[in-house]
N, C-alpha and C. Protein backbone atom coordinates (compact mmCIF):
# COMPACT_ATOMS: atom_id res chain seq x y z
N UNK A 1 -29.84 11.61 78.60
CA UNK A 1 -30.96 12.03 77.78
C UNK A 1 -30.58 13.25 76.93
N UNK A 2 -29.70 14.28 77.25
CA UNK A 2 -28.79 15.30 77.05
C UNK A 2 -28.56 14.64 75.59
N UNK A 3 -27.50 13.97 75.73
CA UNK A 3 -26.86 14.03 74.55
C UNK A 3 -27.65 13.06 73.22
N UNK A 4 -28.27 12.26 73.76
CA UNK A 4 -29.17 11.52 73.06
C UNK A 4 -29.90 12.60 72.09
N UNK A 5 -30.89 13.37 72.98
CA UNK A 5 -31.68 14.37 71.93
C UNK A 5 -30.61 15.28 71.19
N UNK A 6 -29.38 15.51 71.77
CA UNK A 6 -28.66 16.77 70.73
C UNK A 6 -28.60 15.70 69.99
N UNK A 7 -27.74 14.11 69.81
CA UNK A 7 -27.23 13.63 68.75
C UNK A 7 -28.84 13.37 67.50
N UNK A 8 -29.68 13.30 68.13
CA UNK A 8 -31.26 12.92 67.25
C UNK A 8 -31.22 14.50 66.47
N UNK A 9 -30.72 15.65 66.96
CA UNK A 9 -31.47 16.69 66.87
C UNK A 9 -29.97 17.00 65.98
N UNK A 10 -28.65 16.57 65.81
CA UNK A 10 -27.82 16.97 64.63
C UNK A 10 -28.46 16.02 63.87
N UNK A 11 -28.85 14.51 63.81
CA UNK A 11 -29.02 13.84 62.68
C UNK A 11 -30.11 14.26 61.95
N UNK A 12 -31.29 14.67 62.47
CA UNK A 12 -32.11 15.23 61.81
C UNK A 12 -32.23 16.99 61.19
N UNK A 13 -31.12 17.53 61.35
CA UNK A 13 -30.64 18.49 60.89
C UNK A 13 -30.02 18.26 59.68
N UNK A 14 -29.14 17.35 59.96
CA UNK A 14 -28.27 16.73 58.69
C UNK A 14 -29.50 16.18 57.59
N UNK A 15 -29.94 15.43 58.21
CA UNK A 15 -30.82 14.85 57.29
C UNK A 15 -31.65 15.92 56.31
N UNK A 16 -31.87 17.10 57.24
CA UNK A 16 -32.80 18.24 56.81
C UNK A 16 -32.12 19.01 55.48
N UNK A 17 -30.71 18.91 55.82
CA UNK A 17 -29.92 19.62 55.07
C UNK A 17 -29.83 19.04 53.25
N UNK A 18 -29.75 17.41 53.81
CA UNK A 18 -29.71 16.31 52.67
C UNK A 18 -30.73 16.27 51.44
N UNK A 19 -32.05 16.37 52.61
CA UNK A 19 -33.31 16.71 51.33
C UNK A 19 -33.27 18.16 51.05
N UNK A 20 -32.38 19.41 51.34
CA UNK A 20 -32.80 20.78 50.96
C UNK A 20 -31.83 20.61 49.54
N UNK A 21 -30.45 19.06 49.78
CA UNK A 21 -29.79 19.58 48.42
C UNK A 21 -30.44 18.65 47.43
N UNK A 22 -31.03 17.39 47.95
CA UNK A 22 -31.57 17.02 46.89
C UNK A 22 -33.00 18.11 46.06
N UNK A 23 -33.48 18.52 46.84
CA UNK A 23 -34.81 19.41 46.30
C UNK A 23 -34.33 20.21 45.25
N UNK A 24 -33.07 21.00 45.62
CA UNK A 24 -32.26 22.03 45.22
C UNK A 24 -31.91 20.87 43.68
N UNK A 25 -31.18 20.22 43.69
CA UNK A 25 -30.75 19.18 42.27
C UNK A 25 -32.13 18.88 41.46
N UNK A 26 -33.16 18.63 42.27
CA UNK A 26 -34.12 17.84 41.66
C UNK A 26 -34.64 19.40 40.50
N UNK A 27 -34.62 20.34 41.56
CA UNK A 27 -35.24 21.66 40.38
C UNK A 27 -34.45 22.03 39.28
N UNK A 28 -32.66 21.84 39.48
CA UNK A 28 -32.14 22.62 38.78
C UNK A 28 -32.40 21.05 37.62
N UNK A 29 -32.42 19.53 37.63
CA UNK A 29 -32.70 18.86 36.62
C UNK A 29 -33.57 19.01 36.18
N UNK A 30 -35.11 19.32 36.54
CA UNK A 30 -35.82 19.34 35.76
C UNK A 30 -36.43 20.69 35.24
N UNK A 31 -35.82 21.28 35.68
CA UNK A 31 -36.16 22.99 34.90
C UNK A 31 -37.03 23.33 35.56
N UNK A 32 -38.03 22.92 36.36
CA UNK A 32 -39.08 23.73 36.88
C UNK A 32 -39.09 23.31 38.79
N UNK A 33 -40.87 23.78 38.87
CA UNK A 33 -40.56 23.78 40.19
C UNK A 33 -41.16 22.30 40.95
N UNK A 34 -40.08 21.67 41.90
CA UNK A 34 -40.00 20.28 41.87
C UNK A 34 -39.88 20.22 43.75
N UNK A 35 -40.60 19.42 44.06
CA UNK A 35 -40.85 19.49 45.43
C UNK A 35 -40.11 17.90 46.44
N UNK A 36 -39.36 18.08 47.01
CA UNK A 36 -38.93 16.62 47.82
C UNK A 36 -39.89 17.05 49.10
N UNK A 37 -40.90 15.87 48.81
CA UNK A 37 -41.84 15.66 50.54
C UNK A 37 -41.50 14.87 51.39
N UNK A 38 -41.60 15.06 52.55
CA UNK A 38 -41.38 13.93 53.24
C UNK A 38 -42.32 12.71 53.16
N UNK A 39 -43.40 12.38 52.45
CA UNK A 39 -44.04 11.10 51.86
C UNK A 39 -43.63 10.64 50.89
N UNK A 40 -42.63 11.52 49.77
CA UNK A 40 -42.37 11.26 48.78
C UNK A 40 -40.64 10.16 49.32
N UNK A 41 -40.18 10.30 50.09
CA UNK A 41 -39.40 10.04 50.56
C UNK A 41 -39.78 8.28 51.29
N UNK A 42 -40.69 8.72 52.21
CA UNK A 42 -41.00 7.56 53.11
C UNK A 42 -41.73 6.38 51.87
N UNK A 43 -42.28 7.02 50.57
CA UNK A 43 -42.72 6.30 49.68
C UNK A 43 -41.73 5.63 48.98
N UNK A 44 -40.84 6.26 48.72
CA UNK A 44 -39.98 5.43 47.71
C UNK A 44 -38.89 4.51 48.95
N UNK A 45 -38.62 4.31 50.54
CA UNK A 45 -38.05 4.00 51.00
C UNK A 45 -38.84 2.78 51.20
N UNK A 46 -39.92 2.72 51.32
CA UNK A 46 -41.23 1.73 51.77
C UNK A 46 -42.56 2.25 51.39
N UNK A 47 -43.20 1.86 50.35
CA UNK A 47 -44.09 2.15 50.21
C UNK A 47 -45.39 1.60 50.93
N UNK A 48 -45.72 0.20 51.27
CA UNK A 48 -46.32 -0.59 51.63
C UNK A 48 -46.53 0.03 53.22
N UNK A 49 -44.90 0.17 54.11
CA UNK A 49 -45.53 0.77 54.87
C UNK A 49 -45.85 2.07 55.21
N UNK A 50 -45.79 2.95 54.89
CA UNK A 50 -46.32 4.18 54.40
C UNK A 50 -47.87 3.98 54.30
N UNK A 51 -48.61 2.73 53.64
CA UNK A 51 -49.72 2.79 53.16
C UNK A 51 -50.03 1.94 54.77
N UNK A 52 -49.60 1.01 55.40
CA UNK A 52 -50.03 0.87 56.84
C UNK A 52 -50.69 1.72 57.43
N UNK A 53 -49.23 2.53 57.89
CA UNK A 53 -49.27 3.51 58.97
C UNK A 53 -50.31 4.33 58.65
N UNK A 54 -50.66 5.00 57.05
CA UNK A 54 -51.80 5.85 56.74
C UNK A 54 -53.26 5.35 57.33
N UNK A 55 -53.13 4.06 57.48
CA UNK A 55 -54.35 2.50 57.08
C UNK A 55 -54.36 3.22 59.04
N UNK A 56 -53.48 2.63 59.61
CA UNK A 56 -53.75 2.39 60.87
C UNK A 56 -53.94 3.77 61.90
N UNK A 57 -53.40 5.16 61.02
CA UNK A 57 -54.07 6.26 62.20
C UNK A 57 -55.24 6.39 61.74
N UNK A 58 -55.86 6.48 60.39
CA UNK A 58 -56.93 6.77 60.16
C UNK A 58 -58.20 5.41 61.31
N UNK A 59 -57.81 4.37 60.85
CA UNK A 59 -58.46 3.43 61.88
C UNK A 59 -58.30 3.57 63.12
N UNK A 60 -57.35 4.13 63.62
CA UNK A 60 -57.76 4.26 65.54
C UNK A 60 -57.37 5.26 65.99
N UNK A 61 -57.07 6.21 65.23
CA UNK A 61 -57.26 7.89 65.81
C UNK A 61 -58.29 8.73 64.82
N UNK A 62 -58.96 7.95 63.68
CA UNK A 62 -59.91 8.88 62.72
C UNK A 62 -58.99 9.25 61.88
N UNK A 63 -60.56 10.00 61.06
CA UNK A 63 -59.86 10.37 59.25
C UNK A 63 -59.57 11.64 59.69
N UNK A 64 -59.82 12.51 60.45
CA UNK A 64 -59.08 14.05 61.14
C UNK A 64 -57.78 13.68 60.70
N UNK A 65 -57.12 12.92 62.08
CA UNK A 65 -55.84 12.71 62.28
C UNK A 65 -55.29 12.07 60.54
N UNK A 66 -55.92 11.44 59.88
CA UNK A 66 -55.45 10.50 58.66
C UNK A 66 -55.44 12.30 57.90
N UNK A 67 -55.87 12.69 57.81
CA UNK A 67 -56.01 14.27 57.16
C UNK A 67 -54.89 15.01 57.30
N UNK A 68 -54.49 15.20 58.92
CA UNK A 68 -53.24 15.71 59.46
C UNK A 68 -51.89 14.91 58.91
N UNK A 69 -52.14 13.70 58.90
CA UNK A 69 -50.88 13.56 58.54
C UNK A 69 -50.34 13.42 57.30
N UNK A 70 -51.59 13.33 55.81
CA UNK A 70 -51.18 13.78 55.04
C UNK A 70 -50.81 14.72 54.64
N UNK A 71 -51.34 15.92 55.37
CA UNK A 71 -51.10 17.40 55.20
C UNK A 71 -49.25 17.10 55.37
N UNK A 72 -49.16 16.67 56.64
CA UNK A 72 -47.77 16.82 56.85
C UNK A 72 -46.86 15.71 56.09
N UNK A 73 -46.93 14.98 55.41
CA UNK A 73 -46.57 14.10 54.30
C UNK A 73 -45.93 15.12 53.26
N UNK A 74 -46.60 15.79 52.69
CA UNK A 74 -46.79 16.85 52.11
C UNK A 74 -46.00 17.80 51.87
N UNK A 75 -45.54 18.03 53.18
CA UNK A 75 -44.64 19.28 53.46
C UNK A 75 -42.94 18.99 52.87
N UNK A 76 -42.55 19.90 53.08
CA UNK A 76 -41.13 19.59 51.94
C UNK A 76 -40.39 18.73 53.46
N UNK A 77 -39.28 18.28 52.48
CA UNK A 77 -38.87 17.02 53.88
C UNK A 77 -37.58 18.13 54.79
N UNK A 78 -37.25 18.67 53.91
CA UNK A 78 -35.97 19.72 54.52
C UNK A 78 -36.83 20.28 55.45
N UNK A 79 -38.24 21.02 55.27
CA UNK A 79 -38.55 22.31 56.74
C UNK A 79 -39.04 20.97 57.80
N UNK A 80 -39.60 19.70 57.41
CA UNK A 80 -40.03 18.80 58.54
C UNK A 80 -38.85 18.27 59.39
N UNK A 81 -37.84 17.82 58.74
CA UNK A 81 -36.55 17.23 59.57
C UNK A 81 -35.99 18.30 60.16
N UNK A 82 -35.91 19.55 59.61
CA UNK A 82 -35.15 20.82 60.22
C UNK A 82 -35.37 20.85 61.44
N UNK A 83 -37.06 21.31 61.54
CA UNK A 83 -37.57 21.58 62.73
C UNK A 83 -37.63 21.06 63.98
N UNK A 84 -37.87 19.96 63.52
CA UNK A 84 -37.63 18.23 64.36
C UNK A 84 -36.48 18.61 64.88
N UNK A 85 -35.38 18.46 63.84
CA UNK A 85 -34.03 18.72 64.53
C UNK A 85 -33.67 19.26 65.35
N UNK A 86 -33.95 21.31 64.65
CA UNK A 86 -33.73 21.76 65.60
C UNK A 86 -34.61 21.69 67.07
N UNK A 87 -35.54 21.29 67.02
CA UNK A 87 -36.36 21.07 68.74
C UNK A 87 -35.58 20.07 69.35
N UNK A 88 -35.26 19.09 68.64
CA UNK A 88 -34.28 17.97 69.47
C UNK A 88 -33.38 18.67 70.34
N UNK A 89 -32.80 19.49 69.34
CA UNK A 89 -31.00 19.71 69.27
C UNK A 89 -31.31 20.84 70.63
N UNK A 90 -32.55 21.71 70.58
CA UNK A 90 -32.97 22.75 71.75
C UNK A 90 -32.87 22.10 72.65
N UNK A 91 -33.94 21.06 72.93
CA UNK A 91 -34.44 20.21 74.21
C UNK A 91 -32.96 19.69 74.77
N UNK A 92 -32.44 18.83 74.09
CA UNK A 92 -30.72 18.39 74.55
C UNK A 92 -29.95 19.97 74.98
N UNK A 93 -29.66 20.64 74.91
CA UNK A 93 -28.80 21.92 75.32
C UNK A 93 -28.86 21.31 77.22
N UNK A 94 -27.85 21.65 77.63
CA UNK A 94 -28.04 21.84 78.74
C UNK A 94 -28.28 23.16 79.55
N UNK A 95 -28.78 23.28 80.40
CA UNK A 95 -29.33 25.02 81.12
C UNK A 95 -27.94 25.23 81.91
N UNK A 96 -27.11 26.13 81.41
CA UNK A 96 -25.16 26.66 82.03
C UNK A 96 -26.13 27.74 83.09
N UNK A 97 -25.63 27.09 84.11
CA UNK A 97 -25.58 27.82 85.37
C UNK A 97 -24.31 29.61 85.32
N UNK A 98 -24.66 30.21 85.99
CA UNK A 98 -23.79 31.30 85.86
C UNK A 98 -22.96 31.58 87.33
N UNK A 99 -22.30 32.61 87.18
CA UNK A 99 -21.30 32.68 89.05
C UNK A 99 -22.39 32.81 89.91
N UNK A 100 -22.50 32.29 90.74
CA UNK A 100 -23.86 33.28 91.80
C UNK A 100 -25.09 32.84 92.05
């Protein structure tokens, strides 16, 4: 389980890193200030399901939760995968015993 979450918790680091250079390209092309979301992402990968999954928390967890997760749609995709990551990459560490 160890290495499982570190390897989830580098890929989503990496990944985190991937949308900070695309964000970073996307501003310096278009001269201004230009945002990579993580919906903007899951949209252009699949849009249809993107529009599910929105369809199906709002239907069986409420429009709260359908609220929450657009909020977090929203958010730039680099600080969402980072974080993810790094909690993975935490949780996988193993606890090093010391002499004694």
């Amino acid at each position: 389980m160890h290495r499982f979450l570190r390897g989830l918790g580098l890929t989503l680091l990496l990944l985190g890193a991937a949308a900070a250079v695309a964000e970073v390209l996307t501003l310096v092309a278009s001269g201004g200030a230009s945002r990579v979301s993580l919906g903007s992402i899951w949209y252009a990968l699949s849009a249809n399901s993107l529009v599910g999954f929105q369809a199906a928390v709002e239907r069986n967890l409420g429009e709260l939760a359908g609220n929450v997760l657009i909020a977090l749609l929203a958010l730039p995709a680099w600080l969402v995968l980072g974080l993810l990551g790094l909690a993975a990459w935490l949780l996988g560490r193993r606890e090093r015993r010391g002499f004694g």
